[in-house]
Every structure is written in structure tokens, then in C-alpha cells.
N, C-alpha and C. Protein backbone atom coordinates (compact mmCIF):
# COMPACT_ATOMS: atom_id res chain seq x y z
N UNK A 1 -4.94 25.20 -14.44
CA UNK A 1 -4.60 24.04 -13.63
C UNK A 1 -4.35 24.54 -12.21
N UNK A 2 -4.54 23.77 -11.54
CA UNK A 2 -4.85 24.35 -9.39
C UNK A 2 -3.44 23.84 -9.10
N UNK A 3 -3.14 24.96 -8.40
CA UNK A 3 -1.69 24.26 -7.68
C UNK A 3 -1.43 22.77 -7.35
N UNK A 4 -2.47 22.63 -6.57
CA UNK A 4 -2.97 20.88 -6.05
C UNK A 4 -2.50 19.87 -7.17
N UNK A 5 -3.12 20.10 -8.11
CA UNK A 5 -2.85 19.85 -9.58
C UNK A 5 -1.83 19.68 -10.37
N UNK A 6 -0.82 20.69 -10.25
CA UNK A 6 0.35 21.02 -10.60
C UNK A 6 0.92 20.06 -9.46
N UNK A 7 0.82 20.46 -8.42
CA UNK A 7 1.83 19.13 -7.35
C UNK A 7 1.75 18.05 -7.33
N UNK A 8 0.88 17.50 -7.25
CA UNK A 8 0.13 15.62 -7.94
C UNK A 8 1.08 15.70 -8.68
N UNK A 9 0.81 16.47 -10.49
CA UNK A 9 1.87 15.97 -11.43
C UNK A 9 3.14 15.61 -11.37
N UNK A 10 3.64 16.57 -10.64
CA UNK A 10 5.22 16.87 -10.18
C UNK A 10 5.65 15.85 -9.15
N UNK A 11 4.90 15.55 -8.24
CA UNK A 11 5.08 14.47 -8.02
C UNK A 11 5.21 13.00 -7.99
N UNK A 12 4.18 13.20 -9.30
CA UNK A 12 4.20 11.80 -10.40
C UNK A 12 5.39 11.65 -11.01
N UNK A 13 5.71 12.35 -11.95
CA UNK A 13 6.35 12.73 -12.35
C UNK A 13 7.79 12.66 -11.94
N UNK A 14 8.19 12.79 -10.71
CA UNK A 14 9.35 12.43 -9.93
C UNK A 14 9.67 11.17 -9.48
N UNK A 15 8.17 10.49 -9.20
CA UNK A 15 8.55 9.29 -8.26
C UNK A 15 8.23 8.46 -9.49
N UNK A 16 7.96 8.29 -10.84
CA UNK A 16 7.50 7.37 -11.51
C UNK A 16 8.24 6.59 -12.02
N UNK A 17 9.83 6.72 -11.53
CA UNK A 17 10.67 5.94 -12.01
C UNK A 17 10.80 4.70 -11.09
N UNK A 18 10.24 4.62 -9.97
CA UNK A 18 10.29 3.38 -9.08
C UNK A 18 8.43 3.08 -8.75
N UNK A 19 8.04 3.23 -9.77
CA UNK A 19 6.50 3.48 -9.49
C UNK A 19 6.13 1.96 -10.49
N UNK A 20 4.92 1.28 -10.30
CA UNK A 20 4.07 0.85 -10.94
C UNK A 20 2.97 1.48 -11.46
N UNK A 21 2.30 0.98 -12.36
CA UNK A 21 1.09 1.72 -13.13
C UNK A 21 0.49 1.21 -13.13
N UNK A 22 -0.77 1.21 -13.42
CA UNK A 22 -2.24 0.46 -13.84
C UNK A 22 -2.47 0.79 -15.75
N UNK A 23 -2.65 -0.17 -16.26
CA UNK A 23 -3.26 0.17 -17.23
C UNK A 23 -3.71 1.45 -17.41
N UNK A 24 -3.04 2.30 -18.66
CA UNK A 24 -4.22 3.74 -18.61
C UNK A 24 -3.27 4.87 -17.88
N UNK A 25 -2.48 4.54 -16.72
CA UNK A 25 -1.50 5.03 -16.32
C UNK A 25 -2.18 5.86 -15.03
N UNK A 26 -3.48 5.64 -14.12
CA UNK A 26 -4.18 6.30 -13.71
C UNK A 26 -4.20 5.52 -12.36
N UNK A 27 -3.87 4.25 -12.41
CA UNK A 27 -3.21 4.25 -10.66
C UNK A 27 -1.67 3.64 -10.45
N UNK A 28 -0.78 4.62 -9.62
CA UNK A 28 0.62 4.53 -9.77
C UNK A 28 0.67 4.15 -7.99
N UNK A 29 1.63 3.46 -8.33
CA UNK A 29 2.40 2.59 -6.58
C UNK A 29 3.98 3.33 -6.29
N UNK A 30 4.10 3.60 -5.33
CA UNK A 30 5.11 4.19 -4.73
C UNK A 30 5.81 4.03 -3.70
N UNK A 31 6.20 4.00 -3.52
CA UNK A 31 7.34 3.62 -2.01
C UNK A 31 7.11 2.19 -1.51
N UNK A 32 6.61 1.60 -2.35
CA UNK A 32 6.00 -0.19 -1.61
C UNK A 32 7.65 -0.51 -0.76
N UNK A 33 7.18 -1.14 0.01
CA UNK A 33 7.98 -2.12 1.29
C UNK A 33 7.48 -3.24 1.89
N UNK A 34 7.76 -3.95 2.56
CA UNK A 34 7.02 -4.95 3.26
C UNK A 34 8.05 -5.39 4.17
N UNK A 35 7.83 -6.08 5.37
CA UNK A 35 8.47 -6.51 6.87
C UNK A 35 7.86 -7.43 7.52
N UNK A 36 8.88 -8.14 8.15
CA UNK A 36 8.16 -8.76 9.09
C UNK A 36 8.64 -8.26 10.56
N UNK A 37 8.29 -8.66 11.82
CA UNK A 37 8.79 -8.43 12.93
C UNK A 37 9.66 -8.75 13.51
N UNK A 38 9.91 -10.33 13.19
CA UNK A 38 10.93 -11.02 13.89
C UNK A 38 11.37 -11.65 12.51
N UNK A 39 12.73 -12.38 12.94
CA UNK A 39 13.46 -13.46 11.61
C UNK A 39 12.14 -14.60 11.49
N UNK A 40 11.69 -14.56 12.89
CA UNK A 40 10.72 -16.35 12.23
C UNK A 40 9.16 -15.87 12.46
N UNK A 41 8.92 -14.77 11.53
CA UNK A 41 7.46 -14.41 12.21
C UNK A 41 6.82 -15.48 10.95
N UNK A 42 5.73 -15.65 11.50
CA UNK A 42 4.55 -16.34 10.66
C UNK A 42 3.77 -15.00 9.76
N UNK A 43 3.79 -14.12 10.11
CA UNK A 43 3.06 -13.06 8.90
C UNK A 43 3.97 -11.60 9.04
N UNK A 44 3.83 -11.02 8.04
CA UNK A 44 4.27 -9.73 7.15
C UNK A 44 3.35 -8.89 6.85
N UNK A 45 3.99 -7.26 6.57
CA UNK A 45 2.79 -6.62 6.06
C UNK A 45 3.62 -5.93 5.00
N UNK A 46 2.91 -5.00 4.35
CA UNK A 46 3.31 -4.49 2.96
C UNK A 46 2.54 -2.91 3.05
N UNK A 47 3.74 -1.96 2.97
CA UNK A 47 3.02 -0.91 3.08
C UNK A 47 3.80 -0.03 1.60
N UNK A 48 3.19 1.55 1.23
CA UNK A 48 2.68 2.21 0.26
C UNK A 48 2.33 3.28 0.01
N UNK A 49 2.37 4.29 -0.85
CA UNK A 49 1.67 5.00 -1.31
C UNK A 49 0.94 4.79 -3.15
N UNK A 50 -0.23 4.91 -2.57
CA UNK A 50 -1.06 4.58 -4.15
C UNK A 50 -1.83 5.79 -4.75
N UNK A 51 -1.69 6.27 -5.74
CA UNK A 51 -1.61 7.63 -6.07
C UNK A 51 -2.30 7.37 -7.48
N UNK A 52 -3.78 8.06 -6.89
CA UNK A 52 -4.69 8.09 -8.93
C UNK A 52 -4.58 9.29 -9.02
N UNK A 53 -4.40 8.78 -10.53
CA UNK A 53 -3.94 9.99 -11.49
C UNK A 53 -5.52 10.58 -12.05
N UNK A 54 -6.15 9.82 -11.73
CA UNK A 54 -8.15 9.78 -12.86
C UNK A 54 -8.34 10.42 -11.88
N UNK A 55 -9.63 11.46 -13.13
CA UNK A 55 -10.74 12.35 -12.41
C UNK A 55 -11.84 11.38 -11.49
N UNK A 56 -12.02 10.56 -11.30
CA UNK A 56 -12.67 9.18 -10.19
C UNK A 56 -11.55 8.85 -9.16
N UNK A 57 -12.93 8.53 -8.30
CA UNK A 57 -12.12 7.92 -7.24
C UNK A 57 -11.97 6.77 -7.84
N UNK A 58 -11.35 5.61 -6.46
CA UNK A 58 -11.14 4.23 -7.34
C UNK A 58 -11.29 3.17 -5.48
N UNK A 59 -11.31 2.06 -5.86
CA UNK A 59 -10.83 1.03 -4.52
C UNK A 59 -10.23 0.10 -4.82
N UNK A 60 -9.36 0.05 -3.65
CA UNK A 60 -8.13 -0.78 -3.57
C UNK A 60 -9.75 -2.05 -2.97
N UNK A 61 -9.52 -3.54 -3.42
CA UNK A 61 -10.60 -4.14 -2.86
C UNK A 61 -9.94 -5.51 -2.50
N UNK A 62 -8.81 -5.69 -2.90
CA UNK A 62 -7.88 -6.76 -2.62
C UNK A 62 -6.33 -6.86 -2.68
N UNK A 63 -5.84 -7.76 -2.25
CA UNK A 63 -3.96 -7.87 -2.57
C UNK A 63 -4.25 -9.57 -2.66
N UNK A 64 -3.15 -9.58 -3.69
CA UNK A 64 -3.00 -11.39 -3.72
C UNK A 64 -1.22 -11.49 -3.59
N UNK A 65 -0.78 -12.20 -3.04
CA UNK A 65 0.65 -12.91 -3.37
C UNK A 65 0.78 -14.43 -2.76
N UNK A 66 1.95 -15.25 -3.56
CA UNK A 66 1.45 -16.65 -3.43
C UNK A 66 2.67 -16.63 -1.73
N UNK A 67 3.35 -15.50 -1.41
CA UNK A 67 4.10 -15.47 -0.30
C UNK A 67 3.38 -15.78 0.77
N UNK A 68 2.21 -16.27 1.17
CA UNK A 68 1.44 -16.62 2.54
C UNK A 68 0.13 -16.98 2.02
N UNK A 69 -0.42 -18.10 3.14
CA UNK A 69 -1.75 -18.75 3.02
C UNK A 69 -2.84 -17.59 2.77
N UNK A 70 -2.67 -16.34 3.23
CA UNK A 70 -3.72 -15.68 3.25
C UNK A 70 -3.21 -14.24 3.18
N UNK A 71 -4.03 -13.25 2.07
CA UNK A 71 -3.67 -11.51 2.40
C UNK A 71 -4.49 -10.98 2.10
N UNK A 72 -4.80 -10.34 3.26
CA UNK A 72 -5.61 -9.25 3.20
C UNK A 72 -5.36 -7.97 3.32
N UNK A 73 -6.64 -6.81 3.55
CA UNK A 73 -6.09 -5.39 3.24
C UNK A 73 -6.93 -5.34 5.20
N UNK A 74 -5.78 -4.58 5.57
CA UNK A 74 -6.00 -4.20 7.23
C UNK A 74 -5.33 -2.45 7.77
N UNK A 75 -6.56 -2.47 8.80
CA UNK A 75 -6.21 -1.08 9.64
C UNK A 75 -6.15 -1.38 10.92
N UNK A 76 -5.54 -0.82 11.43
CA UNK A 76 -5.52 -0.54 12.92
C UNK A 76 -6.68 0.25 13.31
N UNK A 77 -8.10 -0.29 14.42
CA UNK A 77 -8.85 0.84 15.22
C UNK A 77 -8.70 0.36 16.19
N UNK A 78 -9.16 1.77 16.92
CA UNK A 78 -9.10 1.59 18.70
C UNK A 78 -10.12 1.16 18.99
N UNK A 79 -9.95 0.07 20.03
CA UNK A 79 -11.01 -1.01 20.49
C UNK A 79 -11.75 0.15 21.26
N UNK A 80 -12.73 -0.16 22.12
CA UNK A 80 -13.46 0.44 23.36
C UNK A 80 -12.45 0.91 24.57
N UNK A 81 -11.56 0.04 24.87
CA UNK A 81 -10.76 0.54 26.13
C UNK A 81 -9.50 1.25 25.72
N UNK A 82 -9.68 1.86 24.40
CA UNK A 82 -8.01 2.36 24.20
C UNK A 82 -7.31 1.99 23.57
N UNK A 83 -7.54 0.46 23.40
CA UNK A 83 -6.16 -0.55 23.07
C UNK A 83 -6.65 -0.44 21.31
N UNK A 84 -5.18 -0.33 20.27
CA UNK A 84 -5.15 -0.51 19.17
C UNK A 84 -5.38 -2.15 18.43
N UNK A 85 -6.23 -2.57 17.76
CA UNK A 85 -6.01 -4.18 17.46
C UNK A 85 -5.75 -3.55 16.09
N UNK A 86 -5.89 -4.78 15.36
CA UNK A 86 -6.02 -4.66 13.65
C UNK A 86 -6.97 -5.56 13.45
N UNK A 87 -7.62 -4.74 11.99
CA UNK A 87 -8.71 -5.53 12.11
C UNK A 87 -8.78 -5.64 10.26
N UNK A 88 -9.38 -6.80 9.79
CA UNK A 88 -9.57 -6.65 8.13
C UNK A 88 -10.38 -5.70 7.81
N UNK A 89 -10.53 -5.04 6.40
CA UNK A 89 -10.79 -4.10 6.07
C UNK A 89 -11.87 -4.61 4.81
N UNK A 90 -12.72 -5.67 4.76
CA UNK A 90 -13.35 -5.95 3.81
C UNK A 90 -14.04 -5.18 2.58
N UNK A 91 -14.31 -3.78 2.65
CA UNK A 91 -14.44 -3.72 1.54
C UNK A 91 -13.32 -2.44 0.91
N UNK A 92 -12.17 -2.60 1.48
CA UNK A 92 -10.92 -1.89 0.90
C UNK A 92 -11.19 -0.51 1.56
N UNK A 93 -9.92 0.24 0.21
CA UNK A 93 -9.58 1.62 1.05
C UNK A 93 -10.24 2.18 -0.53
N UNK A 94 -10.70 3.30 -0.41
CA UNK A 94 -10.81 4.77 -1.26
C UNK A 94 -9.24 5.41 -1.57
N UNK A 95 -9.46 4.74 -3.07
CA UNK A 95 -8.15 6.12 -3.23
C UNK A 95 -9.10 7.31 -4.03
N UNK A 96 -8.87 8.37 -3.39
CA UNK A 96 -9.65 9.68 -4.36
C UNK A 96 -8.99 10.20 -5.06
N UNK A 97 -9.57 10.49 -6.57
CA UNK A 97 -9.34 10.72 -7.51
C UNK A 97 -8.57 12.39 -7.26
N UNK A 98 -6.95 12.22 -8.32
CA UNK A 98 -6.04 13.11 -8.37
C UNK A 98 -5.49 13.29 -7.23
N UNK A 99 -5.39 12.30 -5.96
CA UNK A 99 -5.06 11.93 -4.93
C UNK A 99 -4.33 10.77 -4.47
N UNK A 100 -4.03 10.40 -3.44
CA UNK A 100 -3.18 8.88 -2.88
C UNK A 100 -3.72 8.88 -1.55
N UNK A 101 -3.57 7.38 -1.49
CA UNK A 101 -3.86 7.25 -0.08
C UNK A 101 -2.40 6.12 0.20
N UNK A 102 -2.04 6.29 1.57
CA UNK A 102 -0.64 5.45 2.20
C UNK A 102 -1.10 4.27 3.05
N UNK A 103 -1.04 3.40 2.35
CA UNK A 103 -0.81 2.39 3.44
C UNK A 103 0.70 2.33 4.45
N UNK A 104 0.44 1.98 5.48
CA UNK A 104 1.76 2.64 6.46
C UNK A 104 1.81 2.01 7.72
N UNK A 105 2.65 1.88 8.26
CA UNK A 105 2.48 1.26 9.50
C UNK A 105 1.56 2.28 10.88
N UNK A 106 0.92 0.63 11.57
CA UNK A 106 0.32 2.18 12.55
C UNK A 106 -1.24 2.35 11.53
N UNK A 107 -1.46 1.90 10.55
CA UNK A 107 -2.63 2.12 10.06
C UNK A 107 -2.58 1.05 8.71
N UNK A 108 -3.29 1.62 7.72
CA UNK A 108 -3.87 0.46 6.65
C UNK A 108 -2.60 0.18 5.92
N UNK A 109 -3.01 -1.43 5.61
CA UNK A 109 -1.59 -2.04 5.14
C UNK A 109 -2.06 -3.18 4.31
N UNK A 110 -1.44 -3.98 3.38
CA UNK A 110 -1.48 -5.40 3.46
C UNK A 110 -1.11 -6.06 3.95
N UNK A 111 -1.49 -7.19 4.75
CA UNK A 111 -1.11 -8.53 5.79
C UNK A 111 -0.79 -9.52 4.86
N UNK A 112 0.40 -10.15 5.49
CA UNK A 112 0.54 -11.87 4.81
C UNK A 112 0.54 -12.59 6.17
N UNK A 113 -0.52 -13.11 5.95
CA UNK A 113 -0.64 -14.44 7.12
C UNK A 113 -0.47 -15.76 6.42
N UNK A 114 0.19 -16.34 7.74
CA UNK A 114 0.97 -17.57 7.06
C UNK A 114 1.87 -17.79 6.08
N UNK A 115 2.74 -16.68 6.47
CA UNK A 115 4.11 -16.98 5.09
C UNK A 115 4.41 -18.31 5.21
N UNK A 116 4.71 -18.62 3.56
CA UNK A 116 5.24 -20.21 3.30
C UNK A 116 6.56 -19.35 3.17
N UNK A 117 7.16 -18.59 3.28
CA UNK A 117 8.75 -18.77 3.54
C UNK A 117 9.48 -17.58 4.62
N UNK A 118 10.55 -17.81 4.80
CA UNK A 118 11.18 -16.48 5.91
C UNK A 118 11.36 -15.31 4.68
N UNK A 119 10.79 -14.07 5.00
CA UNK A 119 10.89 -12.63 4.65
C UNK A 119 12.37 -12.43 5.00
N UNK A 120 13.31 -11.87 4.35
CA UNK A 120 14.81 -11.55 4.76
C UNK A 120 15.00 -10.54 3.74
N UNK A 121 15.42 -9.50 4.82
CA UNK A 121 16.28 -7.89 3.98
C UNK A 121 16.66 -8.35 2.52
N UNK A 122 16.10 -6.87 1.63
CA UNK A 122 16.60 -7.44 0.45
C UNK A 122 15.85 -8.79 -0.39
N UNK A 123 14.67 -9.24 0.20
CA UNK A 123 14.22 -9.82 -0.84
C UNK A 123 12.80 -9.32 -1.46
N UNK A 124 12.08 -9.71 -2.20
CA UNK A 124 11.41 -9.42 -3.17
C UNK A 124 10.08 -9.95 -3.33
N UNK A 125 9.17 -9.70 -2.44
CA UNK A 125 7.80 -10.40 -2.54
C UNK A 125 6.93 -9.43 -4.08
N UNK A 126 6.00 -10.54 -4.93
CA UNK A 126 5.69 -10.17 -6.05
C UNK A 126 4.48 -9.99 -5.32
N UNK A 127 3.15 -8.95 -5.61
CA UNK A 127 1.87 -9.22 -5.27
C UNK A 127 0.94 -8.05 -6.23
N UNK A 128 0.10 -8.39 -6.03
CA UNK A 128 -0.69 -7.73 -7.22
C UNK A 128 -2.28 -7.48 -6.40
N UNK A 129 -2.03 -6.08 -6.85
CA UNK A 129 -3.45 -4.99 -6.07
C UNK A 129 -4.64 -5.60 -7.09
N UNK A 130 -5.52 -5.45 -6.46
CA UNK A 130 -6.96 -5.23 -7.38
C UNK A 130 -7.61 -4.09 -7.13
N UNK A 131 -8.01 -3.22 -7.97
CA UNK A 131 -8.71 -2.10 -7.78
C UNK A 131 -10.09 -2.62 -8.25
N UNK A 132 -11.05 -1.99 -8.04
CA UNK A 132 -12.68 -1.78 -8.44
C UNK A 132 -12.64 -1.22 -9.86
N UNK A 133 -12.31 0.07 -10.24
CA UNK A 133 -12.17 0.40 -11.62
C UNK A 133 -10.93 0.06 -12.42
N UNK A 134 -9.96 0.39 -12.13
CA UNK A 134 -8.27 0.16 -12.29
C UNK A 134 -8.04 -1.49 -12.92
N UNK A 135 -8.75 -2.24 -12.00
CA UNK A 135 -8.10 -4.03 -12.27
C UNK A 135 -7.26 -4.11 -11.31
N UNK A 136 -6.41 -5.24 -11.87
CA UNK A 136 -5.24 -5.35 -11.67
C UNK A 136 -3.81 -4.86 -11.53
N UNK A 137 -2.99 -4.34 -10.32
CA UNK A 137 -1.86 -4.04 -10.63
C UNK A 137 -0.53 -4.53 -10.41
N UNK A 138 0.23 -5.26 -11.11
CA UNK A 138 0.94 -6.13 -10.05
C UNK A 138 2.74 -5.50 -10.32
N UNK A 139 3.04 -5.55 -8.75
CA UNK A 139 4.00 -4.46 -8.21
C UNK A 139 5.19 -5.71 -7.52
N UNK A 140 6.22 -5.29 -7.45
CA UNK A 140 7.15 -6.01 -6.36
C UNK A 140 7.58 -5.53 -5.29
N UNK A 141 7.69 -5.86 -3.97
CA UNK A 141 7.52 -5.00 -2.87
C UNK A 141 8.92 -5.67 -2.59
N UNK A 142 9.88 -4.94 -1.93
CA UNK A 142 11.29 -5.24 -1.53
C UNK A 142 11.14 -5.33 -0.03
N UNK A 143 11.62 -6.30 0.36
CA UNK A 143 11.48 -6.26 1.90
C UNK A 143 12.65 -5.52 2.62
N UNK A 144 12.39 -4.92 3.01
CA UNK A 144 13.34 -3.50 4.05
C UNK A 144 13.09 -3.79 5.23
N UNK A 145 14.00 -4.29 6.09
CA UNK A 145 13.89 -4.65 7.70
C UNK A 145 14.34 -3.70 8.78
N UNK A 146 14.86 -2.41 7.47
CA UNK A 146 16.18 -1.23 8.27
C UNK A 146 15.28 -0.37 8.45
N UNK A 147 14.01 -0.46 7.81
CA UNK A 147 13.02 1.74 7.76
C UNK A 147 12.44 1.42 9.19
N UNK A 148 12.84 2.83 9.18
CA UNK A 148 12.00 3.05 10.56
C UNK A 148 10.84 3.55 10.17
N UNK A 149 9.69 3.82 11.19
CA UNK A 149 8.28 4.22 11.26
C UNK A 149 8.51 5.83 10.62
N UNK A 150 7.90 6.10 9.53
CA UNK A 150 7.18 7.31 9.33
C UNK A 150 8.63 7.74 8.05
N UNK A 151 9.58 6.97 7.91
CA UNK A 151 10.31 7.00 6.77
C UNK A 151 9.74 6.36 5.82
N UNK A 152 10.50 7.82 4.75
CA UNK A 152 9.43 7.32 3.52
C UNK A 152 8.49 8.20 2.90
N UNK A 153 7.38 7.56 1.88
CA UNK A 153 6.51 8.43 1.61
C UNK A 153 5.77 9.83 1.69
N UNK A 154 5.47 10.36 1.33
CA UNK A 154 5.44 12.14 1.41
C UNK A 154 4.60 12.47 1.98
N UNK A 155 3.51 12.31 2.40
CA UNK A 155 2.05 12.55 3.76
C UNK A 155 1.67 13.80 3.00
N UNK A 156 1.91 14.42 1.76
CA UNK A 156 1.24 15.45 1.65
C UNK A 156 0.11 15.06 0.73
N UNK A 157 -0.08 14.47 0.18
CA UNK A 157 -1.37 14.12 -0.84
C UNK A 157 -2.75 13.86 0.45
N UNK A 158 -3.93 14.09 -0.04
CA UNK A 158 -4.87 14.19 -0.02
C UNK A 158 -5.21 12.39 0.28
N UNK A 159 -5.74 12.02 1.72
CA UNK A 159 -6.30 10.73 1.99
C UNK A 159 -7.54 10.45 2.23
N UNK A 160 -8.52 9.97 1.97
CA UNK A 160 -9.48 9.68 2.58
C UNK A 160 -9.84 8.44 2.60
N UNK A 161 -10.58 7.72 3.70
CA UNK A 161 -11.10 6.46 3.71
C UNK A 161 -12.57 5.61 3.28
């Protein structure tokens, strides 16, 4: 077994007590959060680490929750002049196999546009991933209004897009 290998586990293994699973036990959720900006924003995002356990890669290809008219999966790129927008991500993110990829602020996330209600510290949006191989995974994301940027999740696993 490759060190790489050995650390994935160990790290499964540690965080799987606040983790979701996929069927099969081969895609696990980690550090989920979600925020909004202001007390009366109209949309939220939901960020993550999603971590397959399978020799395959896999894709994240959707998010559903009934918390807003609309959610999608989004990244931040730099326009032509510099400037960062966000933009939808239609056909999802790559999680690679025995790897994770983070959704995070500052880059790929889930959006809720058009919340039907105010997001407030401490509450509990339900939403449920769709993967390509995986299915369905459905997770509860706690809304945290206190983390700052780059708290959190471990940046050492292996990402690609």
C-alpha cells in the first residue's frame, strides 16, 4: 500500500464521524458549510470536501435543496481584464479516484439562488449531491456565518478539475 494510500485511509478514517457516504461507502463529504453574505442576501453557497474512496474517478454533476429557487455547482474564473466573476459549472467537478476535491470559497462551490428563507448561524440546510457513478448523496450542511476563508478542510488531498 503507497503512503498516499495509507493517508487517504487515515484520513477517512478520522473525519468519518462527521462525514456522509454514498452507497458502497466510496464517496464521503466532509467539512460541508454553507453562508450567506449579508442577514438578507437572496443567495448562499455551500462549500466542502468530497473525498472517493473507489479506484474511479467519479462527477459531482448536480446539488438539489428545496432552500432556494435554483442550485447550482459554480467556480470562480478570471474574466479577460483580471476581474474574478462566477460562473456555472455545467458539467460538474471531477472527483479522482482515492482522492477529494474542495469546494471552497474563492473557487467551486454550490450556489442557492433565490433562497425562500433567511440562512441564520446554526441552521441546517438539507441538500443532496448527485454524482455520475455514486448517485445520490444526501448530506446536511450547517450554516456557519463565524469561518473565516481558508478555515477548515485539509488542502492536502489530490484535486483535479
Amino acid at each position: 500500500m503507497s503512503l498516499k494510500s495509507v493517508l487517504f485511509a487515515a484520513v477517512a478514517a478520522v473525519s468519518f464521524a462527521g462525514a456522509a457516504t454514498a452507497e458502497g461507502a466510496k464517496i464521503m463529504v466532509h467539512d460541508q458549510y454553507a453562508r450567506v453574505s449579508t442577514k438578507m442576501s437572496s443567495s448562499g453557497a455551500a462549500f466542502m470536501e468530497i473525498m472517493n474512496m473507489g479506484a474511479e474517478a467519479d462527477r459531482l454533476v448536480e446539488a438539489r435543496s428545496d432552500v432556494a429557487k435554483r442550485v447550482e455547482l459554480h467556480t470562480h474564473m478570471e474574466s479577460g481584464d483580471g476581474v474574478m466573476q462566477m460562473v456555472h459549472v455545467e458539467e460538474g467537478f471531477t472527483i479522482p479516484a482515492e482522492g477529494s476535491y474542495m469546494l471552497q470559497r474563492g473557487g467551486a462551490h454550490v450556489m442557492f439562488m433565490g433562497l425562500n428563507q433567511e440562512l441564520k448561524h446554526g441552521d441546517v440546510v438539507p441538500v443532496t449531491l448527485v454524482f455520475k457513478n455514486a448517485g445520490e448523496v444526501s448530506i446536511e450542511v450547517p450554516v456557519d456565518l463565524e469561518r473565516k476563508p481558508g478555515h477548515g478542510g485539509h488542502g492536502h488531498m489530490k484535486q483535479t478539475n
